[in-house]
C-alpha atoms as a PDB file:
ATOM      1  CA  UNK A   1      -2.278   3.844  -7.826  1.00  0.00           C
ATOM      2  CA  UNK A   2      -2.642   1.915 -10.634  1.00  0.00           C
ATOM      3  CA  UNK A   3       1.012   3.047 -11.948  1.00  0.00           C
ATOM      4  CA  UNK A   4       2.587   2.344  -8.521  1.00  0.00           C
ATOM      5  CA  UNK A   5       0.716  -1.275  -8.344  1.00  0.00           C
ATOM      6  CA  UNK A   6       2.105  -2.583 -11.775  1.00  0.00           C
ATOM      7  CA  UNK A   7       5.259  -0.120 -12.561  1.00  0.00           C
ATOM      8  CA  UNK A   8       6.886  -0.735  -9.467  1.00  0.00           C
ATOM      9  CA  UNK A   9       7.120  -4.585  -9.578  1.00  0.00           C
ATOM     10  CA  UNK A  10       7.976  -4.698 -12.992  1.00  0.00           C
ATOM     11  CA  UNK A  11      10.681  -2.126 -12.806  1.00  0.00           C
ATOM     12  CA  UNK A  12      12.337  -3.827  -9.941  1.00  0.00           C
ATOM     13  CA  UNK A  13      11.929  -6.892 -12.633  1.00  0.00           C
ATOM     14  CA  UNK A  14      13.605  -4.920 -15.338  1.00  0.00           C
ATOM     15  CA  UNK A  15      16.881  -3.701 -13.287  1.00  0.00           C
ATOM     16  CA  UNK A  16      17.366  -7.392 -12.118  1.00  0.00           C
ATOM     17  CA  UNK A  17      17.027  -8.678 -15.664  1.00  0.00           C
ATOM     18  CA  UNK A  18      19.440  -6.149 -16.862  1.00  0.00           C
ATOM     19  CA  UNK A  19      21.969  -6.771 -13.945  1.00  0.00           C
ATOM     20  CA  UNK A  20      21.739 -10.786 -14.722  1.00  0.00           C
ATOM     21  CA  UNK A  21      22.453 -10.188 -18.233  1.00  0.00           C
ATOM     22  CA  UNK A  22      25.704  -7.520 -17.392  1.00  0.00           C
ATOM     23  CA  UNK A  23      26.524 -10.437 -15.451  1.00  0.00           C
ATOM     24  CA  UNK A  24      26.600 -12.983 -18.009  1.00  0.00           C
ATOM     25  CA  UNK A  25      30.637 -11.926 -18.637  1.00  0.00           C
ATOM     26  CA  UNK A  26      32.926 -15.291 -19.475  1.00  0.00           C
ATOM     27  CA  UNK A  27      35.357 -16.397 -21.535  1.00  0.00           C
ATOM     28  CA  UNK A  28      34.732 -18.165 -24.951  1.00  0.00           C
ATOM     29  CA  UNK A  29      36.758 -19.245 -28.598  1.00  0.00           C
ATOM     30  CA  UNK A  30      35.740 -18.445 -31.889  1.00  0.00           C
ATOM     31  CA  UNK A  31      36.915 -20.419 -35.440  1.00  0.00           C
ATOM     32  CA  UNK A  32      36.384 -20.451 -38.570  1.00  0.00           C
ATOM     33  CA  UNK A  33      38.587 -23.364 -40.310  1.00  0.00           C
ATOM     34  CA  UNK A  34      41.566 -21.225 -40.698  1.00  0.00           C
ATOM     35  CA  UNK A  35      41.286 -19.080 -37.812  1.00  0.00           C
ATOM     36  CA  UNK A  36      41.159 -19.626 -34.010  1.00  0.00           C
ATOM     37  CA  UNK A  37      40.653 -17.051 -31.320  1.00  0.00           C
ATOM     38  CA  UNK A  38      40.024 -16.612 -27.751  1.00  0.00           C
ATOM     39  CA  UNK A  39      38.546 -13.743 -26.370  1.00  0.00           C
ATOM     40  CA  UNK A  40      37.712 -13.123 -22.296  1.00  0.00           C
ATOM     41  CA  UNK A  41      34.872 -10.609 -21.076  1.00  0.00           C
ATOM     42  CA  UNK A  42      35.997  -9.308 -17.565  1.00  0.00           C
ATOM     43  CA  UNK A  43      33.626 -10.733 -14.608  1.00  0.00           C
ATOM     44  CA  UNK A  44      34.970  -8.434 -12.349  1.00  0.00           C
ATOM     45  CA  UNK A  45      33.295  -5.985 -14.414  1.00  0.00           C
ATOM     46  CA  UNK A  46      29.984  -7.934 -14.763  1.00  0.00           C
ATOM     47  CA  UNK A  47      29.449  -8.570 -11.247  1.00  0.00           C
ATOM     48  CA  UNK A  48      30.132  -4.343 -10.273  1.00  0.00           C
ATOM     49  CA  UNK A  49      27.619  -4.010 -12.961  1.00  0.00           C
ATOM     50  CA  UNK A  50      25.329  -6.498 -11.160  1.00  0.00           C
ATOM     51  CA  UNK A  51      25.814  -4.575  -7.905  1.00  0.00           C
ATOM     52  CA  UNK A  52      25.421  -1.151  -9.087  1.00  0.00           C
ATOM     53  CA  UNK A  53      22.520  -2.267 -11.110  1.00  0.00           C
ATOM     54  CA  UNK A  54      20.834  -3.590  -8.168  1.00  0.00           C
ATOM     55  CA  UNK A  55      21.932  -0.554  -5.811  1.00  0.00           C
ATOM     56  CA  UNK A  56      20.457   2.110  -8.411  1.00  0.00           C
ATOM     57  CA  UNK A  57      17.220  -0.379  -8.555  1.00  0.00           C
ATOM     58  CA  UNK A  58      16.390  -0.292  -5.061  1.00  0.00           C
ATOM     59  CA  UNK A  59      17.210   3.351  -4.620  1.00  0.00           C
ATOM     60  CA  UNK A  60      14.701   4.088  -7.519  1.00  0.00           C
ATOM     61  CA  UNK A  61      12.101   2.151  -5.974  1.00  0.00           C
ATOM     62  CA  UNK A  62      12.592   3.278  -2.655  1.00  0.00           C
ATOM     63  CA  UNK A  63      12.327   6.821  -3.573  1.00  0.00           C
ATOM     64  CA  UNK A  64       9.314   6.192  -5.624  1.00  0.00           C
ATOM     65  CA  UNK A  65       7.889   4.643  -2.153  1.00  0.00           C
ATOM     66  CA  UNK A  66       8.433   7.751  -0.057  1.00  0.00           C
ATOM     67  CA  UNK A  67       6.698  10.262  -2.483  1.00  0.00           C
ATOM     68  CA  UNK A  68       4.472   7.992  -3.727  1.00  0.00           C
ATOM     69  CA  UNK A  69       3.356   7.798   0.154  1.00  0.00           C
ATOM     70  CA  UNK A  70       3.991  11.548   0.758  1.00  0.00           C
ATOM     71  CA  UNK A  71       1.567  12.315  -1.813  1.00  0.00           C
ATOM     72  CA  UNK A  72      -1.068  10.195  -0.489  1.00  0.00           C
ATOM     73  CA  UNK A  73      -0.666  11.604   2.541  1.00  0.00           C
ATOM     74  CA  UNK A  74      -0.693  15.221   1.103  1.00  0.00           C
ATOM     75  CA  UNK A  75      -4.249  14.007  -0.687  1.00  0.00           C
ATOM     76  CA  UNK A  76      -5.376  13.350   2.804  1.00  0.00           C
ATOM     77  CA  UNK A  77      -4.378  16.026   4.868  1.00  0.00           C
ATOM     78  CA  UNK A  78      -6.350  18.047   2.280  1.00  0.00           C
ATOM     79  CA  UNK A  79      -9.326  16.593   2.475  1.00  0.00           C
ATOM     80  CA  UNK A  80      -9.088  16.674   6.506  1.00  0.00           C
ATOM     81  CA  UNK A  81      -8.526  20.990   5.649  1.00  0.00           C
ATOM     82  CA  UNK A  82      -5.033  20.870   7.227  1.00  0.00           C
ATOM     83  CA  UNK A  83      -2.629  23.114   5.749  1.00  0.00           C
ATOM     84  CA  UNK A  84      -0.376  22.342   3.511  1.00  0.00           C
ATOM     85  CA  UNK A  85       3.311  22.929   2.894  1.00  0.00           C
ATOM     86  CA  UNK A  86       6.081  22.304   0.054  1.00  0.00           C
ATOM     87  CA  UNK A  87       7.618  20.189   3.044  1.00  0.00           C
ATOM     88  CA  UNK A  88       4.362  18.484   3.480  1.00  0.00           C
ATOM     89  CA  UNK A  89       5.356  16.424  -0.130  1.00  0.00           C
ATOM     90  CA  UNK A  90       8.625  15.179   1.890  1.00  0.00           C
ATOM     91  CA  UNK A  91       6.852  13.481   4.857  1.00  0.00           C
ATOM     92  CA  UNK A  92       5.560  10.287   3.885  1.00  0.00           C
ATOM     93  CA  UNK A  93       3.338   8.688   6.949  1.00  0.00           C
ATOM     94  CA  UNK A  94       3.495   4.503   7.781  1.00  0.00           C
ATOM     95  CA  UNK A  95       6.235   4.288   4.858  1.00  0.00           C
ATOM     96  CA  UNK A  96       6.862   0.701   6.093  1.00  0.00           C
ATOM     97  CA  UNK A  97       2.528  -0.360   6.331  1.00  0.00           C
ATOM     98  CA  UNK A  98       2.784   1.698   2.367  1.00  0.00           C
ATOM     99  CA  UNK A  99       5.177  -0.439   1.036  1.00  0.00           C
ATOM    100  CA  UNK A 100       3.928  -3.539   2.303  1.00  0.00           C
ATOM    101  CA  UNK A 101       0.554  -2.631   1.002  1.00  0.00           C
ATOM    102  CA  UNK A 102       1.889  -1.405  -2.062  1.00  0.00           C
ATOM    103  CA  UNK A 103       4.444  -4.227  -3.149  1.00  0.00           C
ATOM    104  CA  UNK A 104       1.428  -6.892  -1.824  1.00  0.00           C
ATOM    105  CA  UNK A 105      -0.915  -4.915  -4.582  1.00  0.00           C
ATOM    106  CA  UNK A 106       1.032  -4.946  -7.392  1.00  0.00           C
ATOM    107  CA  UNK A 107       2.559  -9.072  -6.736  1.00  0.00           C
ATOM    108  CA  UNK A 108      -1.009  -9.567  -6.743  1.00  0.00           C
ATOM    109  CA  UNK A 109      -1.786  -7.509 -10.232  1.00  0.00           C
ATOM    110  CA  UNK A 110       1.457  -9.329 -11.264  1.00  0.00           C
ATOM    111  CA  UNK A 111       0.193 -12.243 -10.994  1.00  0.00           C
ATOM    112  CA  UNK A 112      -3.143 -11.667 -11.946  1.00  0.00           C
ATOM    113  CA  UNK A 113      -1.662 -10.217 -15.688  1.00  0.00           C
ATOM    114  CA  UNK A 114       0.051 -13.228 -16.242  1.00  0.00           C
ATOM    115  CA  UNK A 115      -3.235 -15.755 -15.486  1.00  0.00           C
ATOM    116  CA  UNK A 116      -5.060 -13.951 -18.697  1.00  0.00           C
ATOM    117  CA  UNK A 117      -4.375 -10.367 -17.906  1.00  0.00           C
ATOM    118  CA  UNK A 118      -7.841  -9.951 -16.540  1.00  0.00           C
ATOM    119  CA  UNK A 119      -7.418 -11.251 -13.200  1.00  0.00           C
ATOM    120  CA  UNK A 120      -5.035  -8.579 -12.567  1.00  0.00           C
ATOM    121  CA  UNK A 121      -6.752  -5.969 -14.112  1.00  0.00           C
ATOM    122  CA  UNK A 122      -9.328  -7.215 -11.613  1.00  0.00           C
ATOM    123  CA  UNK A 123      -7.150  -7.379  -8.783  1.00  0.00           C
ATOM    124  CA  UNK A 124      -5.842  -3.826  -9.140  1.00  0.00           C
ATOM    125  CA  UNK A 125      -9.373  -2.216  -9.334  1.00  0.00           C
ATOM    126  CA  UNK A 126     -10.648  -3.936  -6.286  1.00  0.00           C
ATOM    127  CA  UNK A 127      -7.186  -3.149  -4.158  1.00  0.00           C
ATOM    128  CA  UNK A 128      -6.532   0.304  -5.619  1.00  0.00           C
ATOM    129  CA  UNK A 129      -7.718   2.439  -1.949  1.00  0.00           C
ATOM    130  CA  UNK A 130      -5.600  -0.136  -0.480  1.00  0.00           C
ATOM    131  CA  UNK A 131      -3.113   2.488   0.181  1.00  0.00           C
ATOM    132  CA  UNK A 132      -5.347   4.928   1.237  1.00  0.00           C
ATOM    133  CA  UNK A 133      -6.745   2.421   4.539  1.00  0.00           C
ATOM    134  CA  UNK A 134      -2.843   2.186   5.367  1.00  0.00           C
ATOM    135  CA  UNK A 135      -1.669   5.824   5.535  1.00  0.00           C
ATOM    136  CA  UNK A 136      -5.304   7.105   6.679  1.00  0.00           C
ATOM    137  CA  UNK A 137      -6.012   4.297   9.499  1.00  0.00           C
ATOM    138  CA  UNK A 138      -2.616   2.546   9.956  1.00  0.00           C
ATOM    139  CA  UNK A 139      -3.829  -0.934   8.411  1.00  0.00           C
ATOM    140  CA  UNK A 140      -1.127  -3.730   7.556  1.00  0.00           C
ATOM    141  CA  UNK A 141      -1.248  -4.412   4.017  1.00  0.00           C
ATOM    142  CA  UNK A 142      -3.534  -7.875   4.502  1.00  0.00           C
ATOM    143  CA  UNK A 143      -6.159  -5.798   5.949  1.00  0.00           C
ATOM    144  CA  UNK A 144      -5.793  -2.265   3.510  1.00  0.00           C
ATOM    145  CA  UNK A 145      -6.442  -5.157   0.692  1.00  0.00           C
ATOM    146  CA  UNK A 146      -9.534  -6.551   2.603  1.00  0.00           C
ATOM    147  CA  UNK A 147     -10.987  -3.253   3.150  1.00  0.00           C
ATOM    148  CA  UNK A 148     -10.378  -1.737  -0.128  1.00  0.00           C
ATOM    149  CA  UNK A 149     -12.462  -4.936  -1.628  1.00  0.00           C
ATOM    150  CA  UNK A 150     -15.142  -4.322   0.895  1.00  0.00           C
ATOM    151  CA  UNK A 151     -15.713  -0.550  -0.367  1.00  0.00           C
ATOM    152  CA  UNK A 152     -15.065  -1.338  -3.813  1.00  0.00           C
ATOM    153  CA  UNK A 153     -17.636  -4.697  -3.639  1.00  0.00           C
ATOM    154  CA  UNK A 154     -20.402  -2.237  -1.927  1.00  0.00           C
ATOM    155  CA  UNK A 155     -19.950   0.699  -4.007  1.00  0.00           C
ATOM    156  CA  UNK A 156     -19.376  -0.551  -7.361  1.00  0.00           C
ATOM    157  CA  UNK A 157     -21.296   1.587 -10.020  1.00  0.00           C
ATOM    158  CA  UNK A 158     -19.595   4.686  -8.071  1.00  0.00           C
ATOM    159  CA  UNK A 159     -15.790   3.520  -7.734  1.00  0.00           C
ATOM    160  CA  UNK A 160     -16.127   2.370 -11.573  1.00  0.00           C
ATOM    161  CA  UNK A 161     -17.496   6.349 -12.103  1.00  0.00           C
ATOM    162  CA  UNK A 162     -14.660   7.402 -11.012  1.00  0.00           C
ATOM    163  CA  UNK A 163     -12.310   5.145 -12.574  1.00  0.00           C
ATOM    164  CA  UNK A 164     -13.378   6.365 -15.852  1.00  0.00           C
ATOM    165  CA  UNK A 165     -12.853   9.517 -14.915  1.00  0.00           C
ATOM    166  CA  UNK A 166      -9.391   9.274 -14.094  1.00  0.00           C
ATOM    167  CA  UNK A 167      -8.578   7.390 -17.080  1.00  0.00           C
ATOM    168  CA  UNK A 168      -9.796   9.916 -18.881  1.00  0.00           C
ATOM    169  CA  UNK A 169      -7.468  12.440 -17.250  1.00  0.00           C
ATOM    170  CA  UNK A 170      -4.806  10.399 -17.451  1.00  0.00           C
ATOM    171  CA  UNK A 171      -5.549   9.685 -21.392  1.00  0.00           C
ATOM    172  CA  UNK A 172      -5.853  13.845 -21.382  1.00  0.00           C
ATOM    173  CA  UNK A 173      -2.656  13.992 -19.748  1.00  0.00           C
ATOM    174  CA  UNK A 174      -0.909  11.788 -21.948  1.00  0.00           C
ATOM    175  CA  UNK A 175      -2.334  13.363 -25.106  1.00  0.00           C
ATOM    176  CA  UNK A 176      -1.076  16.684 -24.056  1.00  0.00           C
ATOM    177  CA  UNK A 177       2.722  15.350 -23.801  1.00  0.00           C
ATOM    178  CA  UNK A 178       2.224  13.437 -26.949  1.00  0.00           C
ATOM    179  CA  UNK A 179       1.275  16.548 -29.029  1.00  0.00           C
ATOM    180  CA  UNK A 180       3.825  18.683 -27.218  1.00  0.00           C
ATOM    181  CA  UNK A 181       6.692  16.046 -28.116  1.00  0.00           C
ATOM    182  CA  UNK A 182       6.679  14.897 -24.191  1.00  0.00           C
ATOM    183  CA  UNK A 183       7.221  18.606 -23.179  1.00  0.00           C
ATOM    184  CA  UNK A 184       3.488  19.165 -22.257  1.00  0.00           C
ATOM    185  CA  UNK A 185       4.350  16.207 -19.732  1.00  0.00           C
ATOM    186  CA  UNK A 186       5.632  18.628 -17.319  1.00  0.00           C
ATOM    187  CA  UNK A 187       2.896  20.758 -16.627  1.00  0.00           C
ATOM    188  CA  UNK A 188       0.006  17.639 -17.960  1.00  0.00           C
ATOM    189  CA  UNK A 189       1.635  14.916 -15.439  1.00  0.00           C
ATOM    190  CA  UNK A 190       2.011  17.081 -12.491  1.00  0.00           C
ATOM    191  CA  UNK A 191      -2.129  18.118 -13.065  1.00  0.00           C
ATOM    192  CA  UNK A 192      -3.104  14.446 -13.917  1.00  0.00           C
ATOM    193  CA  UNK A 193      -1.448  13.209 -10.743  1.00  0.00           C
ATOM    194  CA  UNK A 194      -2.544  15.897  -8.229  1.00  0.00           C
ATOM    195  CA  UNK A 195      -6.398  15.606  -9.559  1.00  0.00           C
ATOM    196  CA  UNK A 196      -6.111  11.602 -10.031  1.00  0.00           C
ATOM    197  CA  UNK A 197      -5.091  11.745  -5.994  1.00  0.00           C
ATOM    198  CA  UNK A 198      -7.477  14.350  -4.440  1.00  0.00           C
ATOM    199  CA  UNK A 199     -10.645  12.364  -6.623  1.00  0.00           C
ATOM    200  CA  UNK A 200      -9.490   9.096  -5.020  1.00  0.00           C
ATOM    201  CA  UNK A 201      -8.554  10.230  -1.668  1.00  0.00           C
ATOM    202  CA  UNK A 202     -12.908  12.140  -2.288  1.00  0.00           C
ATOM    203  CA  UNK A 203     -13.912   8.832  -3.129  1.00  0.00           C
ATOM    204  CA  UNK A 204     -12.303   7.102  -0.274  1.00  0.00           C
ATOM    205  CA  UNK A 205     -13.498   9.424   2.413  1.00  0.00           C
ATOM    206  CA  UNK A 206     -17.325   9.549   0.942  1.00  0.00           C
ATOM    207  CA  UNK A 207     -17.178   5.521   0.812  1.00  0.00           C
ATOM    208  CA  UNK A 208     -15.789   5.077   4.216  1.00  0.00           C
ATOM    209  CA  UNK A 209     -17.713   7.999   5.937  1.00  0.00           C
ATOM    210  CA  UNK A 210     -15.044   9.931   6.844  1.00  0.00           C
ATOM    211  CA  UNK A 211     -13.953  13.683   6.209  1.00  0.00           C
ATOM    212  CA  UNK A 212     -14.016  15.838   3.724  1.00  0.00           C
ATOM    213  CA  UNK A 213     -13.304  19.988   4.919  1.00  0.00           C
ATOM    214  CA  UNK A 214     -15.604  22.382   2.724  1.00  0.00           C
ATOM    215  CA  UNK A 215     -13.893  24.115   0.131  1.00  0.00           C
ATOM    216  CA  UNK A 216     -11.721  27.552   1.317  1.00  0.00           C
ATOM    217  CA  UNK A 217     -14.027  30.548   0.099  1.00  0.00           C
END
C-alpha cells in the first residue's frame, strides 16, 4: 500500500512534468557577432506530445487502480475461504470508493513528505488499511482514512510488528532482483507482493474482528 500511496501521485506528477516540458516548443534566434540564425521548434508537435503524454499517464494509473484493487480484493476473498480464480485478479470491487481512498492517501503522504518527510511517513502508516475498509465494507475514502487511524491508534505495537515484517520482505525481495541483475524481480516481486497483501489483509481482519477461514488441510 505503501507503493500505491506515494508512487501513484508522484508518477501522475512525473508524466505531467514531462508533457509541460515537450510542450515548451517555440521559436528563438541565436548570434554570435558574425552570425545570426533563427531556428523554430514545431508546437504542433509539442502539444501531441502533451496529449499523448497525458493519455498514456492516465491509462497507466488507471490500470494500476484496477489491479491494485483486484488484488486487494483477491487478499480478501482469501481470507473469507472463497475460491479463487486467475479471473478473480481481473475483478476489482468499489474501483471508484478505491481510488478515492487511494489518491486521498497518497495527497495526504504527499503532502506530509514535503512538511519534513515525517509527517508523511506518518500519514501513510496510520492510513495504510485504508483501502482495505473500502473494498471490504464499502467506506468512502473520508471514512476508510478514519477507520484505518482508529485500528492503527488502538493496535499500535502489533500494526508496527507487522510493518517490519513486510519491510523486511520487501528489502528480501529487492535484494533478490539486485543480485540477479533485476531478473530475480520476476519471481521475488510477484512473492513480496502476494505475502505483503495476505499479512495485511490477516492483520486487518484480526484488528477489526472479522474473518479469517482456517487453512485448507
Amino acid at each position: 500500500m505503501w507503493v500505491l500511496a506515494i508512487g501513484v501521485p508522484f508518477a501522475i506528477l512525473y508524466f505531467i512534468l514531462i508533457a509541460a516540458l515537450m510542450a515548451t516548443a517555440g521559436t528563438g534566434t541565436y548570434e554570435d557577432g558574425s552570425t545570426s540564425y533563427s531556428y523554430e521548434n514545431s508546437s504542433s508537435l509539442g502539444a501531441g506530445t502533451t496529449v499523448l503524454m497525458f493519455v498514456i499517464g492516465i491509462a497507466v494509473a488507471a490500470v494500476g487502480f484496477y489491479m491494485a484493487a483486484s488484488i486487494t480484493a483477491v487478499n480478501l476473498d482469501v481470507a473469507d475461504g472463497k475460491p479463487v480464480s486467475f479471473g478473480s485478479f481481473f475483478r476489482a470491487r468499489n474501483f471508484g470508493a478505491f481510488v478515492g481512498t487511494a489518491l486521498l492517501v497518497g495527497l495526504g503522504t504527499v503532502i506530509g513528505l514535503f512538511l519534513l518527510i515525517i509527517p508523511g511517513m506518518v500519514f501513510a502508516f496510520f492510513a495504510q488499511y485504508a483501502v482495505f475498509f473500502t473494498v471490504d465494507r464499502g467506506l468512502g475514502p473520508v471514512d476508510a482514512i478514519k477507520a484505518s487511524f482508529r485500528i492503527v491508534k488502538d493496535n499500535l505495537g502489533p500494526v508496527f510488528l507487522v510493518y517490519l515484517i513486510v519491510a523486511l520482505i520487501s528489502f528480501a525481495a529487492s535484494m533478490a532482483a539486485s543480485v540477479t541483475f533485476g531478473l530475480g524481480a520476476f519471481i521475488a516481486v510477484p512473492i513480496q507482493i502476494a505475502l505483503s497483501g495476505l499479512i495485511h489483509v490477516y492483520t486487518y481482519r484480526r484488528l477489526t474482528g472479522g474473518v479469517i477461514a482456517p487453512a485448507p488441510v
